[in-house]
Protein backbone atom coordinates (compact mmCIF):
# COMPACT_ATOMS: atom_id res chain seq x y z
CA UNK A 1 160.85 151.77 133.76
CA UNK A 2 158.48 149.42 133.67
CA UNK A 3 154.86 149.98 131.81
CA UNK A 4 151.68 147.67 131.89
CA UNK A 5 148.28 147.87 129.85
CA UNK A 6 145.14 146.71 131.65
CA UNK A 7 142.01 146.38 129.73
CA UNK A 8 138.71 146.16 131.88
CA UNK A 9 135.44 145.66 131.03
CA UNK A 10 135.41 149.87 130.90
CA UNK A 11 138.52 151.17 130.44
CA UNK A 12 142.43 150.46 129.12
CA UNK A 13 144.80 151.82 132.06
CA UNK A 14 148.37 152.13 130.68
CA UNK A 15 150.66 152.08 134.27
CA UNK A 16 153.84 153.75 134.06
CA UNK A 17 156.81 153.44 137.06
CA UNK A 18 159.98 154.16 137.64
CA UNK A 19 161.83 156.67 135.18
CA UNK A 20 160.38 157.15 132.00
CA UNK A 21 163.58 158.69 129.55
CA UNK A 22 164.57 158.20 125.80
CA UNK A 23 165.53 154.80 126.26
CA UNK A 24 162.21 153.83 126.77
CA UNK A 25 160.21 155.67 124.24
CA UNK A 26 159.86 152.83 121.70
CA UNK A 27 157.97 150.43 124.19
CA UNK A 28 156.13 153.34 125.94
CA UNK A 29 154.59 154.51 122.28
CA UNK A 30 153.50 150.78 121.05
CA UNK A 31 151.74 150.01 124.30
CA UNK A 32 150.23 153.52 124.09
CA UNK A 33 149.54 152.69 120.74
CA UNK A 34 148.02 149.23 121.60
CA UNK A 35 145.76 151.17 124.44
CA UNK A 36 144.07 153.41 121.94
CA UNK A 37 143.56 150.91 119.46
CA UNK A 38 141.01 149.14 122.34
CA UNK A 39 138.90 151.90 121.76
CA UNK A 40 138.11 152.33 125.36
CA UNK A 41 138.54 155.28 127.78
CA UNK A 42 142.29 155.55 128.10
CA UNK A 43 143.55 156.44 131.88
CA UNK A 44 147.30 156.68 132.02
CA UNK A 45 148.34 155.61 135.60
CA UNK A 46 151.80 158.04 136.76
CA UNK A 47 151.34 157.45 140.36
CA UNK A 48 154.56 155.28 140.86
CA UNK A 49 156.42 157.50 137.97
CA UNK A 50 159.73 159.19 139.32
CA UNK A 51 160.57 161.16 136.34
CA UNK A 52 159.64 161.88 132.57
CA UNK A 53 161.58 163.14 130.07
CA UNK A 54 160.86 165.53 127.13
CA UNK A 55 160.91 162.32 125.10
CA UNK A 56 157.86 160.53 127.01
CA UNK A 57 156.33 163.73 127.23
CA UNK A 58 155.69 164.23 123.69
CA UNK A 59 154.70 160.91 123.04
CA UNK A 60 151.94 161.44 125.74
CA UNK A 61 151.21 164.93 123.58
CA UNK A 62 150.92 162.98 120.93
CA UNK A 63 148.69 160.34 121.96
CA UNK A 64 146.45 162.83 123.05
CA UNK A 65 146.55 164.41 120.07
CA UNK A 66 145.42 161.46 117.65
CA UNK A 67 142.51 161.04 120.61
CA UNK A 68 140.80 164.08 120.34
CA UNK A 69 140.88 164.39 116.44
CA UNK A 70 138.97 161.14 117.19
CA UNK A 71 136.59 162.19 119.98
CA UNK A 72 138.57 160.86 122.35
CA UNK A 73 140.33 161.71 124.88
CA UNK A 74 143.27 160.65 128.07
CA UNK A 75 143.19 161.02 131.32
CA UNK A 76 145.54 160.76 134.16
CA UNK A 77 144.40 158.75 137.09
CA UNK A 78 144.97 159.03 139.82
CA UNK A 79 146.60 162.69 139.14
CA UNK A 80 149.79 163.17 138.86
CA UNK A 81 152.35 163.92 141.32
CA UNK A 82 154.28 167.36 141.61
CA UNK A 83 157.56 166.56 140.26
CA UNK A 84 155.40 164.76 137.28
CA UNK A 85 153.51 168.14 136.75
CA UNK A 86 156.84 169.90 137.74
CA UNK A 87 158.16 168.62 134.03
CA UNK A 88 155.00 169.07 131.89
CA UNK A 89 155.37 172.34 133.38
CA UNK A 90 158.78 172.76 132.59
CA UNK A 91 158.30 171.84 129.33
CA UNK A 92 155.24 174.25 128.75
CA UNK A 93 153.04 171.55 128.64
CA UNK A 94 150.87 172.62 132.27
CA UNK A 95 147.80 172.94 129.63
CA UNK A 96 147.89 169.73 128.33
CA UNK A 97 147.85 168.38 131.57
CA UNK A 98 144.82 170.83 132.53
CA UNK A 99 143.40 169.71 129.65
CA UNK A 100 143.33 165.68 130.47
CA UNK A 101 141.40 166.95 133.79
């Protein structure tokens, strides 16, 4: 996995590729963390993301979470691809991912 935070003049994109599992959920939350804490628009980047685990899943629940008690809010751009949505589904999460739309 590898995972990038770029800041514009607008927005914080957090870009996520390869496969996102357990291993990875330490660096994934403190650059998540680091995003909202710009208090831009976040947009989460998947498009080069081959697979997600429950793990990286919930952290992305949970970002989201913190956001909209704040206002706020994530959103996936571009959208996500079908085995991407394939987990959230899988994991009952297909309205959270409705809901970043």
């Amino acid at each position: 996995m590898e995972i990038s935070l770029e800041q514009g003049d607008a927005t914080a994109t957090v870009r996520i590729t390869g496969d996102v599992s357990i291993d990875h959920a330490s660096d994934l939350r403190q650059l998540l963390l680091q995003a909202v804490a710009s208090d831009q628009p976040l947009l989460i980047n998947l498009e080069q993301t081959t697979s997600v685990d429950v793990t990286a899943l919930q952290i992305l629940c949970s970002v989201q979470h913190g956001l909209s008690a704040n206002g706020r809010a994530l959103a996936f751009h571009p959208a996500v691809s079908a085995p991407i949505a394939a987990a959230f589904a899988g994991a009952g999460l297909d309205s959270f991912l409705a809901a970043t739309k």
